[in-house]
C-alpha atoms as a PDB file:
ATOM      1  CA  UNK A   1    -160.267 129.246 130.807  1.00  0.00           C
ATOM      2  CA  UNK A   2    -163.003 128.265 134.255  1.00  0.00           C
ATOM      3  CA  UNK A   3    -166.006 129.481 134.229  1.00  0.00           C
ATOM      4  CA  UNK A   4    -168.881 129.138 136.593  1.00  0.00           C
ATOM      5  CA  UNK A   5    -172.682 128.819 136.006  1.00  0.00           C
ATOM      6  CA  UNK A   6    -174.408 128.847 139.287  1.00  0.00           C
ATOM      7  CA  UNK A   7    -177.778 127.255 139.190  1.00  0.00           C
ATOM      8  CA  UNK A   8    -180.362 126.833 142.041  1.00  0.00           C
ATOM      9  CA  UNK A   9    -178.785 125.845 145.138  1.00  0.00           C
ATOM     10  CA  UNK A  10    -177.658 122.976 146.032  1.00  0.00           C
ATOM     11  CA  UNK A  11    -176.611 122.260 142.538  1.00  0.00           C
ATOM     12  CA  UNK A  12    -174.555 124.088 140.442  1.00  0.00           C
ATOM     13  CA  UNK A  13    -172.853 123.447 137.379  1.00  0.00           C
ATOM     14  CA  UNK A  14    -168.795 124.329 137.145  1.00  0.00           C
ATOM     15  CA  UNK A  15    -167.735 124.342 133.589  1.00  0.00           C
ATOM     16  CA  UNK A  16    -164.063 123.887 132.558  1.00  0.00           C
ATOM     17  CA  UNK A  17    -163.466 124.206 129.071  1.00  0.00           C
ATOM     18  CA  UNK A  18    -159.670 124.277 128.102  1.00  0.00           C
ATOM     19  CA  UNK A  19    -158.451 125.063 124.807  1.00  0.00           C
ATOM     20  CA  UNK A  20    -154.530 123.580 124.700  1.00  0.00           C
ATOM     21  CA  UNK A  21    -153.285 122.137 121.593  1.00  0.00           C
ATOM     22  CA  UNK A  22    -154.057 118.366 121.701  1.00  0.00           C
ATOM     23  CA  UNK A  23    -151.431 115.254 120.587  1.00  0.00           C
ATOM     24  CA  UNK A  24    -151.491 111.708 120.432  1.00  0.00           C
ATOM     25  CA  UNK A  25    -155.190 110.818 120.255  1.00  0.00           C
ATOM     26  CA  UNK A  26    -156.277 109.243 117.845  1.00  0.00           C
ATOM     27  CA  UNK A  27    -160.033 107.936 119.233  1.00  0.00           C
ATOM     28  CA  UNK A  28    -160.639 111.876 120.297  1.00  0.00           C
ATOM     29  CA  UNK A  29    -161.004 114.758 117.891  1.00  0.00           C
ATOM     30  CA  UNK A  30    -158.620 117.645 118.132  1.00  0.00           C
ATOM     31  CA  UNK A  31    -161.233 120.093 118.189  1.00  0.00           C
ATOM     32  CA  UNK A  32    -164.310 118.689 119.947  1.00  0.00           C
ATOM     33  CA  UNK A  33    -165.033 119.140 123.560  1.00  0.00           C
ATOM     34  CA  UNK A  34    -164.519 115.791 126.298  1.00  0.00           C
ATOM     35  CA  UNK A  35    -168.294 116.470 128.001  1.00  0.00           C
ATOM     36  CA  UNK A  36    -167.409 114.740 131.539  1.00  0.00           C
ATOM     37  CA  UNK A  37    -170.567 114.690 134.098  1.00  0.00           C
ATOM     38  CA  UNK A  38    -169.348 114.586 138.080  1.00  0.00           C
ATOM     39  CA  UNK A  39    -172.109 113.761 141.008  1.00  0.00           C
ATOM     40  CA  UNK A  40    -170.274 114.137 143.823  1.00  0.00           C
ATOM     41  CA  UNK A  41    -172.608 112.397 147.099  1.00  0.00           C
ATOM     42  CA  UNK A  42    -172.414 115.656 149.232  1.00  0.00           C
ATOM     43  CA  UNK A  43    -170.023 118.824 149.062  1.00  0.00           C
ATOM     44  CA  UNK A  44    -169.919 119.277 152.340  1.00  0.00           C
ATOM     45  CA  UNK A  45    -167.102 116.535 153.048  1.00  0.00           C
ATOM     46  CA  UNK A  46    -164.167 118.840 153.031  1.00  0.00           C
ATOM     47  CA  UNK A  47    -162.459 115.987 151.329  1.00  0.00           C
ATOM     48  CA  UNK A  48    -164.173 115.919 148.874  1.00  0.00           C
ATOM     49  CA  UNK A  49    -162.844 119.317 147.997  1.00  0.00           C
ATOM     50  CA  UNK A  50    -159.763 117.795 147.885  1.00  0.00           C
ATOM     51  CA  UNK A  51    -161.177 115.684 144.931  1.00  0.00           C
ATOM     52  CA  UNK A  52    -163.258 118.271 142.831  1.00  0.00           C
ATOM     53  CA  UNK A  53    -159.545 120.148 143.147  1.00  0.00           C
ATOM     54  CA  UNK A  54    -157.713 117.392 141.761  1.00  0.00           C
ATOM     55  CA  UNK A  55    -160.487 116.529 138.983  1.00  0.00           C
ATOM     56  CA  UNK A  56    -160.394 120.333 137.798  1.00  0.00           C
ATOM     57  CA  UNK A  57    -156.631 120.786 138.024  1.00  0.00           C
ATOM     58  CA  UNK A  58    -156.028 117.468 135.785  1.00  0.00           C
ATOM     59  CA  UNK A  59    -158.694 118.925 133.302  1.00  0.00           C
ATOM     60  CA  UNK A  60    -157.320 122.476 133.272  1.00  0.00           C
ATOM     61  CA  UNK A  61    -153.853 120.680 132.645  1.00  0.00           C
ATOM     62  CA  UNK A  62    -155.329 118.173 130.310  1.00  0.00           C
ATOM     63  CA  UNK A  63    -154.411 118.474 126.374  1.00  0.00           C
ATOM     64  CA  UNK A  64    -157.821 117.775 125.883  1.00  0.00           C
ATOM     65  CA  UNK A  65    -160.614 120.235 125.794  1.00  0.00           C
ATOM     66  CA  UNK A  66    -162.465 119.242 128.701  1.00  0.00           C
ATOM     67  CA  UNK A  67    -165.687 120.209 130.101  1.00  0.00           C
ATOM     68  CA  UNK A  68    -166.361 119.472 134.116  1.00  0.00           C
ATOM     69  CA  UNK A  69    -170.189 119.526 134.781  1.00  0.00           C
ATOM     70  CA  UNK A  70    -170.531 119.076 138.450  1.00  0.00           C
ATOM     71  CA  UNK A  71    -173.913 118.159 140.926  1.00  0.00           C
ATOM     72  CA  UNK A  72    -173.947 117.688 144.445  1.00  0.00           C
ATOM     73  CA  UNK A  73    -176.267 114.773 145.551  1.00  0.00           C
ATOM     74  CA  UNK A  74    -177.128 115.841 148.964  1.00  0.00           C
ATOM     75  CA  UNK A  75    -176.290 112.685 150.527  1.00  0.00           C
ATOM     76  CA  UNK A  76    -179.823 111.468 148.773  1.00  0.00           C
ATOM     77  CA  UNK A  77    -179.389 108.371 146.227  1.00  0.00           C
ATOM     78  CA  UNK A  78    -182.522 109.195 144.907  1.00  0.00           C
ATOM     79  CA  UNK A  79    -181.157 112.370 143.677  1.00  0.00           C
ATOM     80  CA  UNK A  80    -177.751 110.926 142.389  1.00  0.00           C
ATOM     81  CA  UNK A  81    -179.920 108.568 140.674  1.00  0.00           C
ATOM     82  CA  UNK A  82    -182.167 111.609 138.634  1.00  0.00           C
ATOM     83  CA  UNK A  83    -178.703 113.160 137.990  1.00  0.00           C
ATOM     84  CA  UNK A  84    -177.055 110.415 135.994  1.00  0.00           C
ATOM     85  CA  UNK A  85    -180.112 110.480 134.112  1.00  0.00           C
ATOM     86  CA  UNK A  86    -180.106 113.915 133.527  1.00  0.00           C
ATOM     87  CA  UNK A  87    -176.262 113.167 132.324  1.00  0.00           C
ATOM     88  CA  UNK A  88    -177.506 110.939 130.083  1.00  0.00           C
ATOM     89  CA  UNK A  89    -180.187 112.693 128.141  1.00  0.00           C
ATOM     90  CA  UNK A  90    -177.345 115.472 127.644  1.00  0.00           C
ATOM     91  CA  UNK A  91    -175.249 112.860 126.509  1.00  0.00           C
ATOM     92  CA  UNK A  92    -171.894 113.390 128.128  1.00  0.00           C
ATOM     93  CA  UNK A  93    -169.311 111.653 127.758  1.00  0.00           C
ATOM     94  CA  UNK A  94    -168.677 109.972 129.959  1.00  0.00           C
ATOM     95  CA  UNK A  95    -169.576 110.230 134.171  1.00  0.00           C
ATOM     96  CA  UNK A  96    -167.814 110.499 137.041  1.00  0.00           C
ATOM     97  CA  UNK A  97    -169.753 109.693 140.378  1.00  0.00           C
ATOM     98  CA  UNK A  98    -168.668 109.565 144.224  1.00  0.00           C
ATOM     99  CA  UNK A  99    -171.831 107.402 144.928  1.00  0.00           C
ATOM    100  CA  UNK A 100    -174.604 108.378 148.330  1.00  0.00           C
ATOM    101  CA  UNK A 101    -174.932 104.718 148.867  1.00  0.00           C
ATOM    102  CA  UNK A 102    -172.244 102.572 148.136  1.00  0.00           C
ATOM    103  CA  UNK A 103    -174.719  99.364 148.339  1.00  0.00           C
ATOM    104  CA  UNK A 104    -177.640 101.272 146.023  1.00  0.00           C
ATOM    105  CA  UNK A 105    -175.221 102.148 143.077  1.00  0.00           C
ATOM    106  CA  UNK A 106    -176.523  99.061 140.745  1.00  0.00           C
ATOM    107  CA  UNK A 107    -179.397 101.266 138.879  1.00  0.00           C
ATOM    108  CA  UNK A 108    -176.539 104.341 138.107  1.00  0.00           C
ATOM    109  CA  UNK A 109    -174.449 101.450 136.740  1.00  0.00           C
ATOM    110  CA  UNK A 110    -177.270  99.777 134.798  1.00  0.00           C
ATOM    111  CA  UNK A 111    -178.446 102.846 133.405  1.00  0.00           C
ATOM    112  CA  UNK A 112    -174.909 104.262 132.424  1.00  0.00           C
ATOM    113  CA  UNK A 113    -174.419 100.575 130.685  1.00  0.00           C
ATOM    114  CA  UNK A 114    -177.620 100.583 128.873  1.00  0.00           C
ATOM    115  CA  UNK A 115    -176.708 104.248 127.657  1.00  0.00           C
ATOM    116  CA  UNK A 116    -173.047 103.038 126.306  1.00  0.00           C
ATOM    117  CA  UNK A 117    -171.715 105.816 128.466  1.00  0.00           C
ATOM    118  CA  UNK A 118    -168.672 105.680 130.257  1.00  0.00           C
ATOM    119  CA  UNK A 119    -168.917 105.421 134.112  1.00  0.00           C
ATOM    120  CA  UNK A 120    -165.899 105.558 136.837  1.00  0.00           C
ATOM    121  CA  UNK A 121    -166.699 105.360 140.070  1.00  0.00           C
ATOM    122  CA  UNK A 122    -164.368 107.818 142.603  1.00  0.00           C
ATOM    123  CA  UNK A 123    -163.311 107.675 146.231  1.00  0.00           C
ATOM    124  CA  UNK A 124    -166.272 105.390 147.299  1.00  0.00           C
ATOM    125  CA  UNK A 125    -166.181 101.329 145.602  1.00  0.00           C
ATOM    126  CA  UNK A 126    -169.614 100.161 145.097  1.00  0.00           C
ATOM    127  CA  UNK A 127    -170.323  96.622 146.195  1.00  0.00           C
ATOM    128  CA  UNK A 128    -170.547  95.136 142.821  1.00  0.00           C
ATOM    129  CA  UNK A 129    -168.853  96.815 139.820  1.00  0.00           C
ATOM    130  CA  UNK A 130    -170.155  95.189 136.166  1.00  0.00           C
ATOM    131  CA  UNK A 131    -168.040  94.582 133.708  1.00  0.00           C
ATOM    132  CA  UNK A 132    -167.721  98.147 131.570  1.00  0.00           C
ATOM    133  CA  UNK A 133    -167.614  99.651 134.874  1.00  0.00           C
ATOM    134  CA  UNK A 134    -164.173 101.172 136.532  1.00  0.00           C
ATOM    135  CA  UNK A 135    -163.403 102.503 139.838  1.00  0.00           C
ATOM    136  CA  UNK A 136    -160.716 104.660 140.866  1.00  0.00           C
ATOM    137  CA  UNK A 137    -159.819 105.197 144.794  1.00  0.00           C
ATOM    138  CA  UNK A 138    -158.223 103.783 147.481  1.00  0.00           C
ATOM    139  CA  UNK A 139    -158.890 100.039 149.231  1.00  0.00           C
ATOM    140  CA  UNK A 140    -160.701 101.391 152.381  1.00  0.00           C
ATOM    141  CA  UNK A 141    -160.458  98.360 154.762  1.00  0.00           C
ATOM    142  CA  UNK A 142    -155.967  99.697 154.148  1.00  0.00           C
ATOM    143  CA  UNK A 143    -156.881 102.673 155.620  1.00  0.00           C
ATOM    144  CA  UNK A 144    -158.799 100.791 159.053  1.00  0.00           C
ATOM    145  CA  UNK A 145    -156.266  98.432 159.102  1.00  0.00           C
ATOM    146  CA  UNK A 146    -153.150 101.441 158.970  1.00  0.00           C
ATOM    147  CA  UNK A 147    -155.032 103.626 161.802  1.00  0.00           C
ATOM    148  CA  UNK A 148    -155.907 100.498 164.437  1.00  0.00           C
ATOM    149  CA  UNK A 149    -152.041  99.100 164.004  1.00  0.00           C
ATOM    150  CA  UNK A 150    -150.549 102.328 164.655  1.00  0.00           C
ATOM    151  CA  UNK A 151    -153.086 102.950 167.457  1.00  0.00           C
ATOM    152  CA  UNK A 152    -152.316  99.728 168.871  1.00  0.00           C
ATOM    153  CA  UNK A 153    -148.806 100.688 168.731  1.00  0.00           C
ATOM    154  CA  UNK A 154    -149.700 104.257 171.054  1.00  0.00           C
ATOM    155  CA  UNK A 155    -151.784 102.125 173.665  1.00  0.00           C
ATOM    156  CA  UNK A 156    -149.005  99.576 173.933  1.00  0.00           C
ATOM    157  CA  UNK A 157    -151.586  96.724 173.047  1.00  0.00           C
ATOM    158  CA  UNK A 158    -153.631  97.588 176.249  1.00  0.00           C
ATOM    159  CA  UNK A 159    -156.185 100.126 176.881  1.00  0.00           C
ATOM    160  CA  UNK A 160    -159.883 100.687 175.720  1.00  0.00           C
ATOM    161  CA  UNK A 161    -161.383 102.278 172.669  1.00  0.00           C
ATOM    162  CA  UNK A 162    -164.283 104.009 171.262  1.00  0.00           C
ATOM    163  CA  UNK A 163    -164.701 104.008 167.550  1.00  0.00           C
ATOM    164  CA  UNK A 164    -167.392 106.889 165.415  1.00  0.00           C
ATOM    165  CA  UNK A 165    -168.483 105.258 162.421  1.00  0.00           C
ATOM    166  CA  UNK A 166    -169.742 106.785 159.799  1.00  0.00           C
ATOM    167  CA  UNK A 167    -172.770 105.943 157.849  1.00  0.00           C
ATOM    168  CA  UNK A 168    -173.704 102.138 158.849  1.00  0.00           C
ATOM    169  CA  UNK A 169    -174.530 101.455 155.011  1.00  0.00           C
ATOM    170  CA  UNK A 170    -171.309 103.886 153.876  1.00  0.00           C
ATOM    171  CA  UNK A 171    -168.841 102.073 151.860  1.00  0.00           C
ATOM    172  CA  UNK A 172    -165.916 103.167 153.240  1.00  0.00           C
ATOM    173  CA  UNK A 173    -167.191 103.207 156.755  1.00  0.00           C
ATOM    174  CA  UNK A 174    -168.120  99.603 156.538  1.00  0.00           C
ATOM    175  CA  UNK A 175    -164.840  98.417 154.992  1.00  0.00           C
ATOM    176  CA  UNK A 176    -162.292 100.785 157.134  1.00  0.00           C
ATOM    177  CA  UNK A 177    -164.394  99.314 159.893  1.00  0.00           C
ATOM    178  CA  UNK A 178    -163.179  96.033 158.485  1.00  0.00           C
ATOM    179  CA  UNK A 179    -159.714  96.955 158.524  1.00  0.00           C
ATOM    180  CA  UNK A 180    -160.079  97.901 162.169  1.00  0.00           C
ATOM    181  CA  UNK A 181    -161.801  94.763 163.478  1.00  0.00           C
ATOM    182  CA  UNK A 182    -158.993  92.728 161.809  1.00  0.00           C
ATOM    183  CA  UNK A 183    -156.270  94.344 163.519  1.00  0.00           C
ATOM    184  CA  UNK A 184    -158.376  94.386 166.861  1.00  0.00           C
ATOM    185  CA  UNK A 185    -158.015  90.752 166.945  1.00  0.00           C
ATOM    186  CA  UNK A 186    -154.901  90.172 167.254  1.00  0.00           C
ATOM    187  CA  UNK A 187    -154.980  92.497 170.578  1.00  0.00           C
ATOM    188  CA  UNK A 188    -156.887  90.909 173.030  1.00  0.00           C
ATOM    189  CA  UNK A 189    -156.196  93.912 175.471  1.00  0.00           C
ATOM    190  CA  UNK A 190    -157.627  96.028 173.428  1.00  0.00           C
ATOM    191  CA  UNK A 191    -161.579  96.489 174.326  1.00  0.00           C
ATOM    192  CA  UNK A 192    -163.928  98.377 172.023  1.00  0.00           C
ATOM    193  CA  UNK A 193    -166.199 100.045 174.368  1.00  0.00           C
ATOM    194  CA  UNK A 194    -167.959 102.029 172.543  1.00  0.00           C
ATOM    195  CA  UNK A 195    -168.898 102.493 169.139  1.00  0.00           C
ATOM    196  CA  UNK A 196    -171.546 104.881 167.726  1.00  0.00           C
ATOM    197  CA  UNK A 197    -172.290 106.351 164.005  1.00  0.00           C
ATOM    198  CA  UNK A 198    -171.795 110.319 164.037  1.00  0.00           C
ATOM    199  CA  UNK A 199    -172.450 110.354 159.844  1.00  0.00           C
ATOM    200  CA  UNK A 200    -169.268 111.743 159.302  1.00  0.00           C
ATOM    201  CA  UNK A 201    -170.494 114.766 160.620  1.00  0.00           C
ATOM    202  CA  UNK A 202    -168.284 116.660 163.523  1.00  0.00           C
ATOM    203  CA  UNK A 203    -170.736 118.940 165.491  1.00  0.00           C
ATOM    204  CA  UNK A 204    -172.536 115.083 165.423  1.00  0.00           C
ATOM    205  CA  UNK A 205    -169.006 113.012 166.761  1.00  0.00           C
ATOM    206  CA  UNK A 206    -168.750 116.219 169.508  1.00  0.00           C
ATOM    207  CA  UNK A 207    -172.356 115.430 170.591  1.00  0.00           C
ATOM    208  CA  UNK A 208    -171.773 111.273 170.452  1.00  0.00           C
ATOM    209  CA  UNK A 209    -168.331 111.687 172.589  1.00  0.00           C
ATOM    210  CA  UNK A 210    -169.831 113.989 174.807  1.00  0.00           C
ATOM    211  CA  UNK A 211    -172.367 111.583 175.760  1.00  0.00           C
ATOM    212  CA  UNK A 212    -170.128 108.675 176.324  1.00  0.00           C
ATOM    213  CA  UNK A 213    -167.427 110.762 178.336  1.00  0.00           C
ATOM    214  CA  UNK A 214    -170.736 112.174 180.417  1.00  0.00           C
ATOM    215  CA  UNK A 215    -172.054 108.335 180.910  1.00  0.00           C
ATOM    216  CA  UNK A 216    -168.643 107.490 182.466  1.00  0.00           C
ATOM    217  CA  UNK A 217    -167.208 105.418 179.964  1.00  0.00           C
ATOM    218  CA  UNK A 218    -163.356 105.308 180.200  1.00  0.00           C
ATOM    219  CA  UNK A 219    -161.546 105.692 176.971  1.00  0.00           C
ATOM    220  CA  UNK A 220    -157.708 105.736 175.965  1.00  0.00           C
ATOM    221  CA  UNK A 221    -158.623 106.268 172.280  1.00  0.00           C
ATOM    222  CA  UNK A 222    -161.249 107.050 170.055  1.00  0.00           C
ATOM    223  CA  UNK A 223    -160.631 106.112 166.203  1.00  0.00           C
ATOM    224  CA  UNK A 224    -163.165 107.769 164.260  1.00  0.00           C
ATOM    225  CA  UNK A 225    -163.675 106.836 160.303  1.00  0.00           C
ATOM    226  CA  UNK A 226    -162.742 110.481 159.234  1.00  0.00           C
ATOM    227  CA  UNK A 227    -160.670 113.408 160.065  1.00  0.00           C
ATOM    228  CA  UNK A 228    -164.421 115.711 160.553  1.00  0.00           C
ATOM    229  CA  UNK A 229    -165.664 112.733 163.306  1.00  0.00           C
ATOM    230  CA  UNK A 230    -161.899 112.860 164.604  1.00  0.00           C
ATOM    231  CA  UNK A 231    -161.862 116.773 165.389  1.00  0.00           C
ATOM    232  CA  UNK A 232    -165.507 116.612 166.299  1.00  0.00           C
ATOM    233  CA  UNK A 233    -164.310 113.940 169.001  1.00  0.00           C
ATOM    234  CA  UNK A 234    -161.313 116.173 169.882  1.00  0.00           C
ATOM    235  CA  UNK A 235    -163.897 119.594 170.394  1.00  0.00           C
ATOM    236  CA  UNK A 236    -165.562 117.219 172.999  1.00  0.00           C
ATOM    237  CA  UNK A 237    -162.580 116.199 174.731  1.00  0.00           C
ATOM    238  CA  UNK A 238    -161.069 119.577 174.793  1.00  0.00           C
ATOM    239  CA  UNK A 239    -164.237 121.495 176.823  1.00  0.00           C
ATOM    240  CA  UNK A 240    -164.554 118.096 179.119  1.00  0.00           C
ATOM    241  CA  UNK A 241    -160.862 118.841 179.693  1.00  0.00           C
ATOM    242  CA  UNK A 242    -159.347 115.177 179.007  1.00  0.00           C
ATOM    243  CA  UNK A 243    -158.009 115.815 175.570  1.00  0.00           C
ATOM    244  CA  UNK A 244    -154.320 115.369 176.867  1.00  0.00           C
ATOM    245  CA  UNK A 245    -155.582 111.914 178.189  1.00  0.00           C
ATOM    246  CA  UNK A 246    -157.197 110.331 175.123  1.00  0.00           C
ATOM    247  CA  UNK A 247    -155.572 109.703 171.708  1.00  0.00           C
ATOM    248  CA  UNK A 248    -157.454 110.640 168.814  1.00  0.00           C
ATOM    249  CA  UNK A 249    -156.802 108.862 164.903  1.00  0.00           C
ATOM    250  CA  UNK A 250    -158.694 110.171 161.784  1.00  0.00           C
ATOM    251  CA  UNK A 251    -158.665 109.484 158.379  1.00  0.00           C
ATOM    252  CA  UNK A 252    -158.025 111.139 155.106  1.00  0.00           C
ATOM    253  CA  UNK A 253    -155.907 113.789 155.995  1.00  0.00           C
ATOM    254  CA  UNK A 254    -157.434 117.349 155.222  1.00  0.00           C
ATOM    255  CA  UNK A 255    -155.915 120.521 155.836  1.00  0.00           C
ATOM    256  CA  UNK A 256    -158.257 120.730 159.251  1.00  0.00           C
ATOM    257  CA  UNK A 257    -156.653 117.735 160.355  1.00  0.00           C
ATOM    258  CA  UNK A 258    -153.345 119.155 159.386  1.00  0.00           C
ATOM    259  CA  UNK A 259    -153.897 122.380 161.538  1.00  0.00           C
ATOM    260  CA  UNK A 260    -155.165 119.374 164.534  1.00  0.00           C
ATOM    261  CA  UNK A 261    -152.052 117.779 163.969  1.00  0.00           C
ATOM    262  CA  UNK A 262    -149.698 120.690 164.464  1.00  0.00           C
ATOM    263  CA  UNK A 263    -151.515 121.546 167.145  1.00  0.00           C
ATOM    264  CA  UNK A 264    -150.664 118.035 169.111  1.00  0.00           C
ATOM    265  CA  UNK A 265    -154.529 117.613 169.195  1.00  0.00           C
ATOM    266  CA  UNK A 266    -154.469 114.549 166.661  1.00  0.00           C
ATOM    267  CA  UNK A 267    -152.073 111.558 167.329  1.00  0.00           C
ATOM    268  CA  UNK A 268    -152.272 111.019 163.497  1.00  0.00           C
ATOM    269  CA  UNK A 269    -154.505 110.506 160.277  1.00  0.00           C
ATOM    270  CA  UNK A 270    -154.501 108.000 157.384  1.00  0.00           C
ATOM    271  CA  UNK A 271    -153.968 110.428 154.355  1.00  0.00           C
ATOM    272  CA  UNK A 272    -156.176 109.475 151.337  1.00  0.00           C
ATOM    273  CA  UNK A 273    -154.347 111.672 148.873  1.00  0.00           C
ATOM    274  CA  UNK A 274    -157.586 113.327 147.853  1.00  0.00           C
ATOM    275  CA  UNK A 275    -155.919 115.327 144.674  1.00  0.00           C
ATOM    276  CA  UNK A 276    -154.202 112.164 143.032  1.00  0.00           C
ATOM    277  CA  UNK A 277    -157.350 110.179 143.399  1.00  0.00           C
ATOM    278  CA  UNK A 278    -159.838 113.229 141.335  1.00  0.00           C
ATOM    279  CA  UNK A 279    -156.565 113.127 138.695  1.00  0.00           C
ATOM    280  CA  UNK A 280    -156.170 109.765 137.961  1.00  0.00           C
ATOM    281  CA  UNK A 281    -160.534 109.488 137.568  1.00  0.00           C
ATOM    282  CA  UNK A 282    -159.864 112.072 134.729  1.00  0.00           C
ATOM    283  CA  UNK A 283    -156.823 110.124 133.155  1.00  0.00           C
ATOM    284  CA  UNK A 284    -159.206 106.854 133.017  1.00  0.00           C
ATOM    285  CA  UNK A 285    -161.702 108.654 131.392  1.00  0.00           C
ATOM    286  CA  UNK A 286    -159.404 109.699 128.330  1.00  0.00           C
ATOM    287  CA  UNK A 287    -158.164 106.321 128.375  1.00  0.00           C
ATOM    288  CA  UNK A 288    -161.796 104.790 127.856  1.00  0.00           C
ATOM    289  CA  UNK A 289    -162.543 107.476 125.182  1.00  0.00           C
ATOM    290  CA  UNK A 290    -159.444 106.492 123.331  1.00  0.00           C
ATOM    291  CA  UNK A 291    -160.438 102.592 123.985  1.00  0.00           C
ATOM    292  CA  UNK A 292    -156.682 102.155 125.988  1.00  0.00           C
ATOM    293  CA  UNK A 293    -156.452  99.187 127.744  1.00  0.00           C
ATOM    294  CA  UNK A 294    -158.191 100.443 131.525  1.00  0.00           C
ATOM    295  CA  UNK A 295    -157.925  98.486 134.546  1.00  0.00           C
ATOM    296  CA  UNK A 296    -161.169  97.965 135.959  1.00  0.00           C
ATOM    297  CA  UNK A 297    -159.327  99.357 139.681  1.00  0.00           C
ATOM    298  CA  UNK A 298    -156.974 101.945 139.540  1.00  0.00           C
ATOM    299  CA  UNK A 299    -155.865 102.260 143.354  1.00  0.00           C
ATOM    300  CA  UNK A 300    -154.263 104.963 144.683  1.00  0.00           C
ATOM    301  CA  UNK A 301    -153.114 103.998 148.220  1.00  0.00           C
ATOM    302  CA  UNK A 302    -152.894 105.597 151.958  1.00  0.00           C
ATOM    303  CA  UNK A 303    -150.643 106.509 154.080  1.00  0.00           C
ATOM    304  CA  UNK A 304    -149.962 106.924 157.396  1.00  0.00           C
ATOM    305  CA  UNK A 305    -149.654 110.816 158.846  1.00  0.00           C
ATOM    306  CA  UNK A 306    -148.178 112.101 162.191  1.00  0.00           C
ATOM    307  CA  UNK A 307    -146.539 114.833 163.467  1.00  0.00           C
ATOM    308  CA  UNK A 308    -143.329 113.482 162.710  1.00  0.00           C
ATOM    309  CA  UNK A 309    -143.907 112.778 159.108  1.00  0.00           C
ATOM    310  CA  UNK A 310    -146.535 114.745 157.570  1.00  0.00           C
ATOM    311  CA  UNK A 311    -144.416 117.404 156.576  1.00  0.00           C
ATOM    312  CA  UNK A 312    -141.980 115.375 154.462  1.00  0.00           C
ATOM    313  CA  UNK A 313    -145.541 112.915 152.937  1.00  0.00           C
ATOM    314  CA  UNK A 314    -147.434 116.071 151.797  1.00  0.00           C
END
């Protein structure tokens, strides 16, 4: 059965407890309850819906009795930080934990360690991970690297670019900017004119790409380090009435980018397959409470969508 316990907002606690008979574990008892705490960095990334759906359907299909407590962290480390321990001195589990910062997430590891509790981090790879630590997600600089070949590919290898980043100190931001600057080398005719943060944020990518299209800056594509930046860019575009002029790449392939791509507004999106990643976090989990042999990364890997394609890879 779901239930929900709503707290005061922002956070709110969503409890899953599933009673299904249980087999094959032998480090878990049949009849106790799998306590898992989840801090997600901010719910309103729509794809990190994606990944609260996948964590809750692999619980609800789990043979486990499992019970989902999840916090948002407002996008403030701080926060996150008072939430894990929080987590601990209820004594889950084990914890879950999309971190705010991906360069601040050494005290949640070094308090999760010191605790003995289980940690896995999601979506977002910190910049160290200690040993006892896991991470589950994909390889982000893959993703920059799959959206600036097959961009290069649309502009022929000639043409210039503007590129919304999201937060400069983001993890994934950072390292699909990476992936993007490696490609970018090899096409000299390719000129990065501009390049702003928008914080993931679309009204924020409208208001960047507004400015740069209103300070006269030609552009033949703008690459933007998710799908909200990418149909915040596209908004812009649309009232300056250029849209049909400028290609516009995304990344991680919600179901708003979906509607952009059937609507010929997106050229494409790197899909981050948002479900499998929130599953496999709960697998791990089991496996470290039954002391299964866990690799420290378990990647689960992009792909490339279009109009063409996206059909037959969803």
């Amino acid at each position: 059965m779901a239930k929900i316990i709503s707290k005061c907002k922002p956070i709110f606690l969503l409890i899953i407890i599933l009673t299904l008979s249980a087999c094959g574990f032998s480090k878990v008892k049949k009849d106790s309850i799998i306590r898992i705490g989840v801090s997600i960095d901010t719910y309103e990334d729509e794809f990190h819906q994606t990944i609260i759906k996948g964590l809750v359907e692999s619980a609800e299909l789990s043979e486990y009795k499992i019970e989902l407590t999840f916090v948002d962290a407002e996008r403030d480390i701080k926060k996150q930080i008072a939430q894990m321990k929080d987590f601990i001195d209820k004594k889950m589990d084990a914890v879950i934990v999309i971190p705010v910062n991906s360069e601040e997430a050494g005290p949640i590891s070094n308090m999760c360690l010191d605790a003995k509790m289980k940690l896995v981090y999601l979506n977002i790879k910190p910049e160290k991970i200690p040993e006892g630590v896991y991470y589950v997600g994909p390889e982000e600089d893959e993703e920059g690297r799959i959206q600036m070949e097959y961009a290069a590919e649309k502009l022929n290898g000639k043409g210039n670019i503007g590129i919304l980043v999201g937060s400069l100190n983001h993890h994934a931001a950072i390292r699909r900017m990476e992936g993007i600057e490696e490609v970018l080398a090899k096409y000299p005719d390719i000129k990065m004119v501009k390049r702003q943060t928008a914080q993931f944020n679309r009204e924020m990518a409208k208001y960047v790409v507004e400015n740069w299209i209103d300070s006269g800056a030609e552009l033949d594509a703008i690459l933007a380090n998710n799908d909200e930046m990418a149909i915040g860019a596209i908004r812009a575009l649309e009232e300056k009435g250029i849209l049909n002029k400028v290609y516009v790449f995304g990344v991680d392939g919600t179901k708003y980018a979906i509607q952009e791509l059937q609507n010929g507004n997106l050229e494409a999106t790197v899909f981050q397959n948002g479900k499998a990643q929130g599953e496999a976090a709960v697998k791990v989990v089991l496996n470290l409470l039954q002391k299964k042999m866990t690799e420290v990364e378990t990647l689960v890997g992009p792909e490339l969508l279009t109009s063409e394609n996206y059909k037959k890879i969803l």
